[in-house]
PDB file of N, CA and C in Angstrom:
ATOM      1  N   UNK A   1      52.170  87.352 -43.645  1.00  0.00           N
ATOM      2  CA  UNK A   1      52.319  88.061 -42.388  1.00  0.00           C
ATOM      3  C   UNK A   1      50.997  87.972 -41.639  1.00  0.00           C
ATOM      4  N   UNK A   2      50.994  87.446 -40.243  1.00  0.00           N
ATOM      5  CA  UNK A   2      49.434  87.169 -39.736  1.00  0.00           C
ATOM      6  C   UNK A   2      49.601  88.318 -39.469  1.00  0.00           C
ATOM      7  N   UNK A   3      49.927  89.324 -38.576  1.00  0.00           N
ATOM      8  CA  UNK A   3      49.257  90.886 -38.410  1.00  0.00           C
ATOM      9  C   UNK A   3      49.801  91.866 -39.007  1.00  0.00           C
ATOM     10  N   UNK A   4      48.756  92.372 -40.452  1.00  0.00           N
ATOM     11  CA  UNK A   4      48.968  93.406 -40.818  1.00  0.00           C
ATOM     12  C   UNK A   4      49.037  94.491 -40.545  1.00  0.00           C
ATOM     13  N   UNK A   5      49.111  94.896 -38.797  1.00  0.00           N
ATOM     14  CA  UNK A   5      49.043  95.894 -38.921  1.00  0.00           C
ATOM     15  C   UNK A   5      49.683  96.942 -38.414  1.00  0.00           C
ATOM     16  N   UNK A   6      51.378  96.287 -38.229  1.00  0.00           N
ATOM     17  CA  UNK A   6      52.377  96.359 -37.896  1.00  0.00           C
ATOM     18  C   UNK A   6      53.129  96.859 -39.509  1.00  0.00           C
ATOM     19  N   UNK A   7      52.050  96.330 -40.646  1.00  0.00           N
ATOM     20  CA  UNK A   7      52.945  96.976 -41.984  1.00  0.00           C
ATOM     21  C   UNK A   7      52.075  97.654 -42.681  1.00  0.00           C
ATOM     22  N   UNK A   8      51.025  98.048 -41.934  1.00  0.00           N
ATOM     23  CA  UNK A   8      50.134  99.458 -42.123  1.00  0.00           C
ATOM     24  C   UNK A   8      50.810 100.783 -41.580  1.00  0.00           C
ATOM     25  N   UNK A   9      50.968 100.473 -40.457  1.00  0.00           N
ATOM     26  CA  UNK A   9      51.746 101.412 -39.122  1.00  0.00           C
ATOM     27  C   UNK A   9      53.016 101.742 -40.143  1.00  0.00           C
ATOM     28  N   UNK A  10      54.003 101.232 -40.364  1.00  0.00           N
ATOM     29  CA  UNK A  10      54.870 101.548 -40.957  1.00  0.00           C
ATOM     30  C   UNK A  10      54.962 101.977 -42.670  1.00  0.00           C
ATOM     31  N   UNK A  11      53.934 101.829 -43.423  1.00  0.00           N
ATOM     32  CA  UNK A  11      53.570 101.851 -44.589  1.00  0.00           C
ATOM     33  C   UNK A  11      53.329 103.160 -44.477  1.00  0.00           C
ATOM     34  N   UNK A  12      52.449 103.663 -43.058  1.00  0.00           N
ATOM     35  CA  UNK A  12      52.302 105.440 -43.317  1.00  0.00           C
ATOM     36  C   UNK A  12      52.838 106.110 -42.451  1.00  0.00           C
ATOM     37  N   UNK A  13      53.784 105.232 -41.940  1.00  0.00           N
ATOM     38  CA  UNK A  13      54.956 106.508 -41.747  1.00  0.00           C
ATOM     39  C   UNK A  13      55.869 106.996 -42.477  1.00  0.00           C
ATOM     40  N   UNK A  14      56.057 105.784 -43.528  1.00  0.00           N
ATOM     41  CA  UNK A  14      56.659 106.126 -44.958  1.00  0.00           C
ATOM     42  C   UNK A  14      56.112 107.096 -45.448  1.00  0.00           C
ATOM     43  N   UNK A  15      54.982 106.892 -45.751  1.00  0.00           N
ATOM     44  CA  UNK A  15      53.992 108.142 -46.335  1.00  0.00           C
ATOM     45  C   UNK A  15      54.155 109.991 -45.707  1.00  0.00           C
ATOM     46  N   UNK A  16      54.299 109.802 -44.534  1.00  0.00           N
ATOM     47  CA  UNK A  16      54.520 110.614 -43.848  1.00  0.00           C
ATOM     48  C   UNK A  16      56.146 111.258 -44.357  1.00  0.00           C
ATOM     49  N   UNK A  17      57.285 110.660 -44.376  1.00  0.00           N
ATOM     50  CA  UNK A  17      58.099 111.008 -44.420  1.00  0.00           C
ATOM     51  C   UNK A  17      58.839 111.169 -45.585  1.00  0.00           C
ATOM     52  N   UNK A  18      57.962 110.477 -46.744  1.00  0.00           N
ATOM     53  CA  UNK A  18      58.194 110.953 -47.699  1.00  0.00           C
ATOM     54  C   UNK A  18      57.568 112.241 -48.524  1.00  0.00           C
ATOM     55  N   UNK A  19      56.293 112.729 -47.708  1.00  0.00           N
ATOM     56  CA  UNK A  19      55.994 113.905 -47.695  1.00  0.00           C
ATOM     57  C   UNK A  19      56.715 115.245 -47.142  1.00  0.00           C
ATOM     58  N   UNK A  20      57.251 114.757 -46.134  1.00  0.00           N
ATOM     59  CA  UNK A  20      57.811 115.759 -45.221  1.00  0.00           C
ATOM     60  C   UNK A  20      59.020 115.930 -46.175  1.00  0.00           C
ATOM     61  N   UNK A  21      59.810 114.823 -46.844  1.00  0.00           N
ATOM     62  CA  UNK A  21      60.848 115.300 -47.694  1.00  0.00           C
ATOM     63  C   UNK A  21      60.870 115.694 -49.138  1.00  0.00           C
ATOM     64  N   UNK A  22      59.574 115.701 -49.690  1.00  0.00           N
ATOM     65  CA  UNK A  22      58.634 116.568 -50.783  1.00  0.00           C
ATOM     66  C   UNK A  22      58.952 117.850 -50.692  1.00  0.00           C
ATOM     67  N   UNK A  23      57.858 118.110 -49.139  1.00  0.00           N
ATOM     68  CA  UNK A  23      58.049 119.104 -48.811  1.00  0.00           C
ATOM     69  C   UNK A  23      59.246 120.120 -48.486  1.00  0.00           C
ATOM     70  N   UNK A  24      60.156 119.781 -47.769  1.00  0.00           N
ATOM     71  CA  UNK A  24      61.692 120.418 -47.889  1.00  0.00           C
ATOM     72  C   UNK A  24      61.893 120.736 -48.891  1.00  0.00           C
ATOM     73  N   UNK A  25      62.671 119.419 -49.663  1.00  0.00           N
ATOM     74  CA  UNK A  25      63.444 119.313 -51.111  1.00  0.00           C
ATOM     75  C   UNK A  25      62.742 119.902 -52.117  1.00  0.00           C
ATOM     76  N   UNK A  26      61.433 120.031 -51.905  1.00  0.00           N
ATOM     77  CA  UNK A  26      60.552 120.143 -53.559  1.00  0.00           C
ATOM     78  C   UNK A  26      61.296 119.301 -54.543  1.00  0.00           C
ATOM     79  N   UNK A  27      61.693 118.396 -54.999  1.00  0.00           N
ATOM     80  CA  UNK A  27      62.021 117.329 -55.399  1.00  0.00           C
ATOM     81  C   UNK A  27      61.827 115.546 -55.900  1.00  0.00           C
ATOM     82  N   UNK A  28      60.805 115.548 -56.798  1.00  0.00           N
ATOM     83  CA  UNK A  28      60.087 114.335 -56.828  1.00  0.00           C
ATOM     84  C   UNK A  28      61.373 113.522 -56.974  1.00  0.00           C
ATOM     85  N   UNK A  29      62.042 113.367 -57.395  1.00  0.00           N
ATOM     86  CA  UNK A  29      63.023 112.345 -57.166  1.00  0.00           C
ATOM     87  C   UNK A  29      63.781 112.052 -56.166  1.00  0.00           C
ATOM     88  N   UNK A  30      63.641 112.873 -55.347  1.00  0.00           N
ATOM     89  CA  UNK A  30      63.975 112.802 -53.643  1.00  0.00           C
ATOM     90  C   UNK A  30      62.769 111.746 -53.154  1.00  0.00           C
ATOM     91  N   UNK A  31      61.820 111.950 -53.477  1.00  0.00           N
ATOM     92  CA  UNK A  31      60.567 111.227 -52.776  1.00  0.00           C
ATOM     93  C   UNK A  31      60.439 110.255 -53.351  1.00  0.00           C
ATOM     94  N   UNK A  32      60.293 109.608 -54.678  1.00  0.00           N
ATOM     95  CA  UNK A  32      60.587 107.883 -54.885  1.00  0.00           C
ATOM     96  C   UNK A  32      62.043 107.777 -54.720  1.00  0.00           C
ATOM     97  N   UNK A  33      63.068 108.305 -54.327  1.00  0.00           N
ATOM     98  CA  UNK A  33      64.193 107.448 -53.903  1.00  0.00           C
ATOM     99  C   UNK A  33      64.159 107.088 -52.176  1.00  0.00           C
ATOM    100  N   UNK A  34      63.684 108.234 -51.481  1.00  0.00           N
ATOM    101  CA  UNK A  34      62.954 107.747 -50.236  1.00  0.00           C
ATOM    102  C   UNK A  34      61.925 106.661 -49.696  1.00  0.00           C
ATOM    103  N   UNK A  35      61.165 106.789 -50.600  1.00  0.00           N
ATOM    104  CA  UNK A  35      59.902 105.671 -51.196  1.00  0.00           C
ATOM    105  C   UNK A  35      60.713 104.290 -51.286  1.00  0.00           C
ATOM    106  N   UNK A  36      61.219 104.063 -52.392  1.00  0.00           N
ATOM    107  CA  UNK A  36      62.013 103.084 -52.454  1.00  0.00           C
ATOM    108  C   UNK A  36      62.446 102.206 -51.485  1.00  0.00           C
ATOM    109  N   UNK A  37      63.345 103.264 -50.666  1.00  0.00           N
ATOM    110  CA  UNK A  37      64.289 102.476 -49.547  1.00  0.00           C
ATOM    111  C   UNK A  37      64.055 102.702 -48.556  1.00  0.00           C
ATOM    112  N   UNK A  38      62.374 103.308 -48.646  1.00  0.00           N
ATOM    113  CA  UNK A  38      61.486 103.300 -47.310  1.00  0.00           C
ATOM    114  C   UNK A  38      60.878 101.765 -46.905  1.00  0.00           C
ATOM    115  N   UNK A  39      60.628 101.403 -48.443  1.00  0.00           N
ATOM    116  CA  UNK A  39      59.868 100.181 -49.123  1.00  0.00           C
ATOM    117  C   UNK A  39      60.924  98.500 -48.706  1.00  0.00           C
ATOM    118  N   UNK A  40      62.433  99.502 -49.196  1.00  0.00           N
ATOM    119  CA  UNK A  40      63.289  98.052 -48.814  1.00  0.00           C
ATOM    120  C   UNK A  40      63.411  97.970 -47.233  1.00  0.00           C
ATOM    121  N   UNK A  41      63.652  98.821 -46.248  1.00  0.00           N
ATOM    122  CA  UNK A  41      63.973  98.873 -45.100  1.00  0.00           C
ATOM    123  C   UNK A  41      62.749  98.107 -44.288  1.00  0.00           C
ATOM    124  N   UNK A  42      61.498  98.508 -45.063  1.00  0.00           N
ATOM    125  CA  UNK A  42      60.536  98.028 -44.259  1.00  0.00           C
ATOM    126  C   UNK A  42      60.324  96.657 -44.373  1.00  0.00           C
ATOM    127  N   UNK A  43      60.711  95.835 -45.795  1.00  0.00           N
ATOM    128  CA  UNK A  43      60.579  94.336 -46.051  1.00  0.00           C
ATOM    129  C   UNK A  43      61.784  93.951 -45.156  1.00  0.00           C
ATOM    130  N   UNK A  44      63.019  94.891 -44.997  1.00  0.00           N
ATOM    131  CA  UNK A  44      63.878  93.877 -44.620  1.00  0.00           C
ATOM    132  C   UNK A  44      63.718  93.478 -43.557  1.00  0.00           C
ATOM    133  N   UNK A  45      62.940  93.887 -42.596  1.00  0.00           N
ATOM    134  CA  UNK A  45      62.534  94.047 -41.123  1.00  0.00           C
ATOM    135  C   UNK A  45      61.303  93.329 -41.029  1.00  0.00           C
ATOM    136  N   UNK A  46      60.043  93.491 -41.492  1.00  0.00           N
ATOM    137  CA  UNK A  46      59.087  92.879 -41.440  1.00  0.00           C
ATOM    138  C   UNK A  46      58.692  91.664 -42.077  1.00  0.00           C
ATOM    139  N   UNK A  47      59.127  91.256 -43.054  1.00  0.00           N
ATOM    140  CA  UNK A  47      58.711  90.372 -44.121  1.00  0.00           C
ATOM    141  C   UNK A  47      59.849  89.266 -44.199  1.00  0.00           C
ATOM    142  N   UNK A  48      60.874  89.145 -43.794  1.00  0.00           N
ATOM    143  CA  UNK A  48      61.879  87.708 -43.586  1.00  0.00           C
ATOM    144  C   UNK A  48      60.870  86.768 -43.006  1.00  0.00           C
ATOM    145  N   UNK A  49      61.748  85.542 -43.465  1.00  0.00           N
ATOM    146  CA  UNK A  49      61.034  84.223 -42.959  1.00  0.00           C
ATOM    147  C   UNK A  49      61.650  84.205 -41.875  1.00  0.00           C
ATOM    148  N   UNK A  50      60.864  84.180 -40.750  1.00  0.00           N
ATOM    149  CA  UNK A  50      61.632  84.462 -39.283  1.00  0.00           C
ATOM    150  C   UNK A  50      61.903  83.061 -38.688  1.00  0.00           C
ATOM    151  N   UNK A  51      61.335  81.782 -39.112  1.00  0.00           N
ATOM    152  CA  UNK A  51      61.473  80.800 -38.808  1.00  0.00           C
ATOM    153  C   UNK A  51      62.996  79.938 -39.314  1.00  0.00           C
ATOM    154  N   UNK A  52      63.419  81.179 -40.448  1.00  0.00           N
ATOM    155  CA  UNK A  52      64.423  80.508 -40.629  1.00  0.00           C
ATOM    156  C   UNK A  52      65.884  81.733 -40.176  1.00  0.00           C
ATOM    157  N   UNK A  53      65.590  82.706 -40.289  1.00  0.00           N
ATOM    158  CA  UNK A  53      66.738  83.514 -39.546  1.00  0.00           C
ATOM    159  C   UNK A  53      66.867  83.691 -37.879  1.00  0.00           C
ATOM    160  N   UNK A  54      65.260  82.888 -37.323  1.00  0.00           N
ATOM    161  CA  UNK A  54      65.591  83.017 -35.925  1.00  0.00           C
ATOM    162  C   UNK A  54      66.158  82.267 -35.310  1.00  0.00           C
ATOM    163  N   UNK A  55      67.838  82.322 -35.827  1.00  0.00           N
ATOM    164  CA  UNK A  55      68.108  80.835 -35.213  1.00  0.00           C
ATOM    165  C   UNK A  55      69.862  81.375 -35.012  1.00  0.00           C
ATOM    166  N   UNK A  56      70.747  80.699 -34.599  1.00  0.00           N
ATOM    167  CA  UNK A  56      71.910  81.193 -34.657  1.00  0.00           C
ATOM    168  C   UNK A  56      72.940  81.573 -36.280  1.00  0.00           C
ATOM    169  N   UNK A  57      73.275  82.725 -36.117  1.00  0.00           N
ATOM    170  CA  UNK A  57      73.875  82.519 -37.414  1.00  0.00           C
ATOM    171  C   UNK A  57      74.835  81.845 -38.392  1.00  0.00           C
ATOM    172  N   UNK A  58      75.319  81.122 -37.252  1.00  0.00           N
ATOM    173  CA  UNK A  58      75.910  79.703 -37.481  1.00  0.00           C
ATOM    174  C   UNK A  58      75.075  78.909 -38.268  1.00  0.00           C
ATOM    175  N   UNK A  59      73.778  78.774 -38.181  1.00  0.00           N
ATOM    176  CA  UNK A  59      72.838  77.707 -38.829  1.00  0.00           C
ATOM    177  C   UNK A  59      72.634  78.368 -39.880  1.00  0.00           C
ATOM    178  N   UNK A  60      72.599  79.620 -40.750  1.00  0.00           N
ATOM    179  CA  UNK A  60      71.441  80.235 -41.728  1.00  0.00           C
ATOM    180  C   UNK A  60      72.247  79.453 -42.956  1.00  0.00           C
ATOM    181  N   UNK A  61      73.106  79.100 -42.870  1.00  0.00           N
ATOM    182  CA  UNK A  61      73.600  77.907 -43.944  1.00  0.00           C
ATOM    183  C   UNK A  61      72.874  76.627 -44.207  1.00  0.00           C
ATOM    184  N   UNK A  62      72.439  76.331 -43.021  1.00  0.00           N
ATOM    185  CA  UNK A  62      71.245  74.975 -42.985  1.00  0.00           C
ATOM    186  C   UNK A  62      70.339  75.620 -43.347  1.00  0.00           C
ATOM    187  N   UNK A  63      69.396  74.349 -44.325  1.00  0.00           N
ATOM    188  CA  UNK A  63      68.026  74.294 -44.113  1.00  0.00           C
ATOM    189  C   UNK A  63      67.466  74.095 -42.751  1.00  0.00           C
ATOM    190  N   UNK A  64      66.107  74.927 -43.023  1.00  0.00           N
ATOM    191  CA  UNK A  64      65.221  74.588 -41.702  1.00  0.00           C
ATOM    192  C   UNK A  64      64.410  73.207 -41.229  1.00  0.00           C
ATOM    193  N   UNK A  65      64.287  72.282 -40.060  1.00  0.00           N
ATOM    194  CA  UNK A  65      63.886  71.260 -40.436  1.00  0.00           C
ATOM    195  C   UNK A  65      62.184  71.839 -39.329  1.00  0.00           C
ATOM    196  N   UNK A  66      61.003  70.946 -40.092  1.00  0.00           N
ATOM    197  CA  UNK A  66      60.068  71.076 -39.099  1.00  0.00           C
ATOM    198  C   UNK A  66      60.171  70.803 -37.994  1.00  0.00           C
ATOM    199  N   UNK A  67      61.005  69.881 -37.256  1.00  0.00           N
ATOM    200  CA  UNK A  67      62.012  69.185 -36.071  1.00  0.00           C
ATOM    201  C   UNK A  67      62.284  70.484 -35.419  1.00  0.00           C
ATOM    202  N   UNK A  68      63.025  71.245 -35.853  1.00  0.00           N
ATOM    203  CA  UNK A  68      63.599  72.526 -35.183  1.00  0.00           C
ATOM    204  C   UNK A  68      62.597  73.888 -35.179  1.00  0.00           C
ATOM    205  N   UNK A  69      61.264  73.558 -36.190  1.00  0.00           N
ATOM    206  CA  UNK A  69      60.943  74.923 -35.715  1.00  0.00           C
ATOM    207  C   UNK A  69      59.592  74.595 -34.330  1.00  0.00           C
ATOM    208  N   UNK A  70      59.645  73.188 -34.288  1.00  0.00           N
ATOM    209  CA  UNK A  70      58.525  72.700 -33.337  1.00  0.00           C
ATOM    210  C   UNK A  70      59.302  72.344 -31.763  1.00  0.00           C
ATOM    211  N   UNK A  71      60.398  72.388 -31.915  1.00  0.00           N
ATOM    212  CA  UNK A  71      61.229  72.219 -30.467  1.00  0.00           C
ATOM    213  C   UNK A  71      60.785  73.108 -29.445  1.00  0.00           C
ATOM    214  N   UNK A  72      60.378  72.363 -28.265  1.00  0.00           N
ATOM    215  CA  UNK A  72      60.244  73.129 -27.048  1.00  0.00           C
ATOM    216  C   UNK A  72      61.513  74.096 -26.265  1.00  0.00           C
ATOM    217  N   UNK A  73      62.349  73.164 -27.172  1.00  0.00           N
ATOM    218  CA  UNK A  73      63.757  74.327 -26.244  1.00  0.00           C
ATOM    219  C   UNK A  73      63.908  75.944 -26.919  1.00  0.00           C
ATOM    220  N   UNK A  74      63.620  75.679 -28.299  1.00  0.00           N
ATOM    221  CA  UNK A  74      63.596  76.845 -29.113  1.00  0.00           C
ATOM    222  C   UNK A  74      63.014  77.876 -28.908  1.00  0.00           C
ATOM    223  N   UNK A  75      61.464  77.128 -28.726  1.00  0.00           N
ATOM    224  CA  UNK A  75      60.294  78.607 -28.754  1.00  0.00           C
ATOM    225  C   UNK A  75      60.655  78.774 -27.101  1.00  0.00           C
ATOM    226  N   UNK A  76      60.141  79.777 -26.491  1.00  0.00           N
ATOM    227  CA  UNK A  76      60.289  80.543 -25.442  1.00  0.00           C
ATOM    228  C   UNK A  76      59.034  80.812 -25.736  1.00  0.00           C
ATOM    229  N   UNK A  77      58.135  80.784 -23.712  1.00  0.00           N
ATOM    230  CA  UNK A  77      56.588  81.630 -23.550  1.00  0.00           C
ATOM    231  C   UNK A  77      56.923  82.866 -23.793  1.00  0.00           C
ATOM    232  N   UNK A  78      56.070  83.963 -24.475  1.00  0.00           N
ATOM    233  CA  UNK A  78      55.734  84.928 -24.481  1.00  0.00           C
ATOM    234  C   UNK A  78      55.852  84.909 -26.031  1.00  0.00           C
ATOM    235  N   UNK A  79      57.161  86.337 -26.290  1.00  0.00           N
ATOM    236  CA  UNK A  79      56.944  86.786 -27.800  1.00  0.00           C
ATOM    237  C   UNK A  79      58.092  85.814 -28.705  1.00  0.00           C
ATOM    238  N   UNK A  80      57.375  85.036 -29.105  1.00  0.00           N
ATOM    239  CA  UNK A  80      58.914  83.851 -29.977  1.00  0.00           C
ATOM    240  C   UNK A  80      59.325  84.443 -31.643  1.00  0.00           C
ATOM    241  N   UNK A  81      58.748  85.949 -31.863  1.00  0.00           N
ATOM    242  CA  UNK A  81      59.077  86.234 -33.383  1.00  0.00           C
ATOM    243  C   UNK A  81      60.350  87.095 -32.865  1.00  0.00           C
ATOM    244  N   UNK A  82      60.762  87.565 -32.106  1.00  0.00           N
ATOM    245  CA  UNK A  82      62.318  88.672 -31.666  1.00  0.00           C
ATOM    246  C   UNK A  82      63.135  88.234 -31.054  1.00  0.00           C
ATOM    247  N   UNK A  83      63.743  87.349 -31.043  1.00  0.00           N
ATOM    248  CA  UNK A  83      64.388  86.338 -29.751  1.00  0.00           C
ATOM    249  C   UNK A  83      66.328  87.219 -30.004  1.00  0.00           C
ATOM    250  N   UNK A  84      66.858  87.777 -28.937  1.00  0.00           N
ATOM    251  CA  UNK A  84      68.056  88.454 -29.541  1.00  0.00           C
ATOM    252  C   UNK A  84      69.137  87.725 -29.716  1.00  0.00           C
ATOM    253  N   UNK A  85      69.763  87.751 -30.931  1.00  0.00           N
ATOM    254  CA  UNK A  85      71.264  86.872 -31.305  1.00  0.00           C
ATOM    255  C   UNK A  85      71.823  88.268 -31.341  1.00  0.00           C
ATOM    256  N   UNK A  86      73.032  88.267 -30.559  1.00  0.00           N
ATOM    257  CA  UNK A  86      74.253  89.858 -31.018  1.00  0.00           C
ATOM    258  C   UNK A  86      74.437  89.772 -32.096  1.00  0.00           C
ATOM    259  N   UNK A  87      74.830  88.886 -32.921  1.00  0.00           N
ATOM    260  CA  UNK A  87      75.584  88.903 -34.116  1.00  0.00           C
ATOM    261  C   UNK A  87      74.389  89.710 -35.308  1.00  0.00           C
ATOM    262  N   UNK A  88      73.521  88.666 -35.163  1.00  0.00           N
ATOM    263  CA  UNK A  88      72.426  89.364 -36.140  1.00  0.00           C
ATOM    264  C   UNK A  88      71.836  91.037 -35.873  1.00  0.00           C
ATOM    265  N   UNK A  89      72.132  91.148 -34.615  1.00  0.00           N
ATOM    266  CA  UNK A  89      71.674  92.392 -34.659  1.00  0.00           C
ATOM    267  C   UNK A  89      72.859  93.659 -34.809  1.00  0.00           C
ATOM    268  N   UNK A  90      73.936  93.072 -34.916  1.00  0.00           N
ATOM    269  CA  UNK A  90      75.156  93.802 -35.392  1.00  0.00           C
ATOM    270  C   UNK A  90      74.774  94.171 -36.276  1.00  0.00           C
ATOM    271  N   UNK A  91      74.538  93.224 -37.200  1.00  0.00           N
ATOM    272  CA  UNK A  91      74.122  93.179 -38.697  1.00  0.00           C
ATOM    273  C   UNK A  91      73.607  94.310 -38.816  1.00  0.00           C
ATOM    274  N   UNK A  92      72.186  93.599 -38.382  1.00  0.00           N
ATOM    275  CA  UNK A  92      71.284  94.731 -38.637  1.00  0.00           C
ATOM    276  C   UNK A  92      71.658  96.168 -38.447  1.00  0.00           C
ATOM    277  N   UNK A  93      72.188  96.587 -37.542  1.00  0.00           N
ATOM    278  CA  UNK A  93      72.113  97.836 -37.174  1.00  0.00           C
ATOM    279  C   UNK A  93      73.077  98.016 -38.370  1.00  0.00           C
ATOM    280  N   UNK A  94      74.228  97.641 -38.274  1.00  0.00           N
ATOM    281  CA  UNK A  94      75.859  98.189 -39.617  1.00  0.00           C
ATOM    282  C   UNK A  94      74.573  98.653 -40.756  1.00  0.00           C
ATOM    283  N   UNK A  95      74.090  97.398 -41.620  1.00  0.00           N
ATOM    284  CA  UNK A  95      73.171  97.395 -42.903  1.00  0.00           C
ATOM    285  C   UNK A  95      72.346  99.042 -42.796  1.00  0.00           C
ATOM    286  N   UNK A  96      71.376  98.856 -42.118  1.00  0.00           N
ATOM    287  CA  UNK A  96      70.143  99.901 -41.856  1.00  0.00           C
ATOM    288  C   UNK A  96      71.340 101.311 -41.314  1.00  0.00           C
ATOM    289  N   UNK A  97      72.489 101.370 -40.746  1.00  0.00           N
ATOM    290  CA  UNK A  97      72.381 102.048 -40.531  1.00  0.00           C
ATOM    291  C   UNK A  97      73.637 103.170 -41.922  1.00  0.00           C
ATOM    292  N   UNK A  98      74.090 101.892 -42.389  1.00  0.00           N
ATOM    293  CA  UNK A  98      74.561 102.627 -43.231  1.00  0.00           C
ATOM    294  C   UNK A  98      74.078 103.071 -44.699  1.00  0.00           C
ATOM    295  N   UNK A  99      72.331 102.349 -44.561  1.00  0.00           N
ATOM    296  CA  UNK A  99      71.795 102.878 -45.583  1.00  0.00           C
ATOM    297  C   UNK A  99      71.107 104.449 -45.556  1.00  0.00           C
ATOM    298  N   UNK A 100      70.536 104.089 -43.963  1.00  0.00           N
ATOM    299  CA  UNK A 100      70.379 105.334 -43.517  1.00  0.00           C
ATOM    300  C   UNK A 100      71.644 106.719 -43.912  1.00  0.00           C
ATOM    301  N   UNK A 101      72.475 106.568 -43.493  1.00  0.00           N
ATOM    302  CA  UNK A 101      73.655 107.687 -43.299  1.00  0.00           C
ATOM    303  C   UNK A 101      73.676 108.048 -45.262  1.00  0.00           C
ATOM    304  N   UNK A 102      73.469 106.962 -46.303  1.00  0.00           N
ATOM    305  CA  UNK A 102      73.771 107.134 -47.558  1.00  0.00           C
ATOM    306  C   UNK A 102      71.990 107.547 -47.716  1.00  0.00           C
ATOM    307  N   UNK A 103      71.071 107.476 -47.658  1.00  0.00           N
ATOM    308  CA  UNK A 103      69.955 108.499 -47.776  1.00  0.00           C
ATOM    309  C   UNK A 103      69.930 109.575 -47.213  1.00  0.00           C
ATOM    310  N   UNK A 104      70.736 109.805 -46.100  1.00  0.00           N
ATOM    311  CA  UNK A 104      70.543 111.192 -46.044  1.00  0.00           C
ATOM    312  C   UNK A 104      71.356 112.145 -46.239  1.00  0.00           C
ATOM    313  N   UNK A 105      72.642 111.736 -46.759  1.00  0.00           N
ATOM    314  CA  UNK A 105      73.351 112.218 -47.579  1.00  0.00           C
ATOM    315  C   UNK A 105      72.764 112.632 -48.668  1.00  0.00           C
ATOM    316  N   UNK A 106      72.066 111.892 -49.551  1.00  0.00           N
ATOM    317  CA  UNK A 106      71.453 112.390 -50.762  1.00  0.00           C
ATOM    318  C   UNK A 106      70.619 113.489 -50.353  1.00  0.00           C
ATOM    319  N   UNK A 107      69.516 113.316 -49.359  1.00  0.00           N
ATOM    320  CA  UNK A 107      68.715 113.762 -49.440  1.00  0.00           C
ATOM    321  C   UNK A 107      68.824 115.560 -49.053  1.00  0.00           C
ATOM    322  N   UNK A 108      70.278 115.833 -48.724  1.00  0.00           N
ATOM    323  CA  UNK A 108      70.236 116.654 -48.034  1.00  0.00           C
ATOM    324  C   UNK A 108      71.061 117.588 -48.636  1.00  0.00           C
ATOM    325  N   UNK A 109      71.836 117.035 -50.133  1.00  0.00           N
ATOM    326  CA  UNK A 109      72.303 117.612 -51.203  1.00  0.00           C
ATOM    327  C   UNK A 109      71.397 118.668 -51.424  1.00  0.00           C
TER     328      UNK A 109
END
């Protein structure tokens, strides 16, 4: 990852919020199961090889070729790591959000 510090920023907000649910629950097993899937949510978002999911989801079946990640039609000036596909971000949201809804279910037992 060239800037760390986009998974600093989020590393202590984990921290943060797994305190805050310490604090409520009094519950250490509330707080490494938060921890945890504070830990997965944040790789799943930050840490993909973006060179190979930024592409249509039609392709994530292909390999990536250096051909395609050096194409001028591909990259776009400005920010080329967020480029929006609907489909993938369907995804995303269904995944994250139904992990979300099943942590805080637990957490709130």
């Amino acid at each position: 990852m060239a800037d760390d510090a986009a998974l600093r920023r989020c590393l202590m907000w984990l921290a943060v919020v797994v305190m805050v649910v310490g604090f409520y629950t009094h519950s250490f097993k509330k707080m490494m199961v938060t921890y945890f899937i504070g830990l997965g949510g944040i790789a799943g978002i930050l840490l993909p090889d973006w060179e190979f999911f930024d592409r249509e989801i039609s392709k994530w079946t292909q390999p990536v070729c250096v051909d395609d990640i050096n194409r001028s039609d591909v990259l776009r000036p400005g920010s080329s790591r967020f480029r929006f596909y609907p489909v993938r971000t369907v995804i995303y949201v269904l995944v994250y959000s139904f992990g979300l809804y099943k942590w805080w279910t637990y957490v709130r037992q």
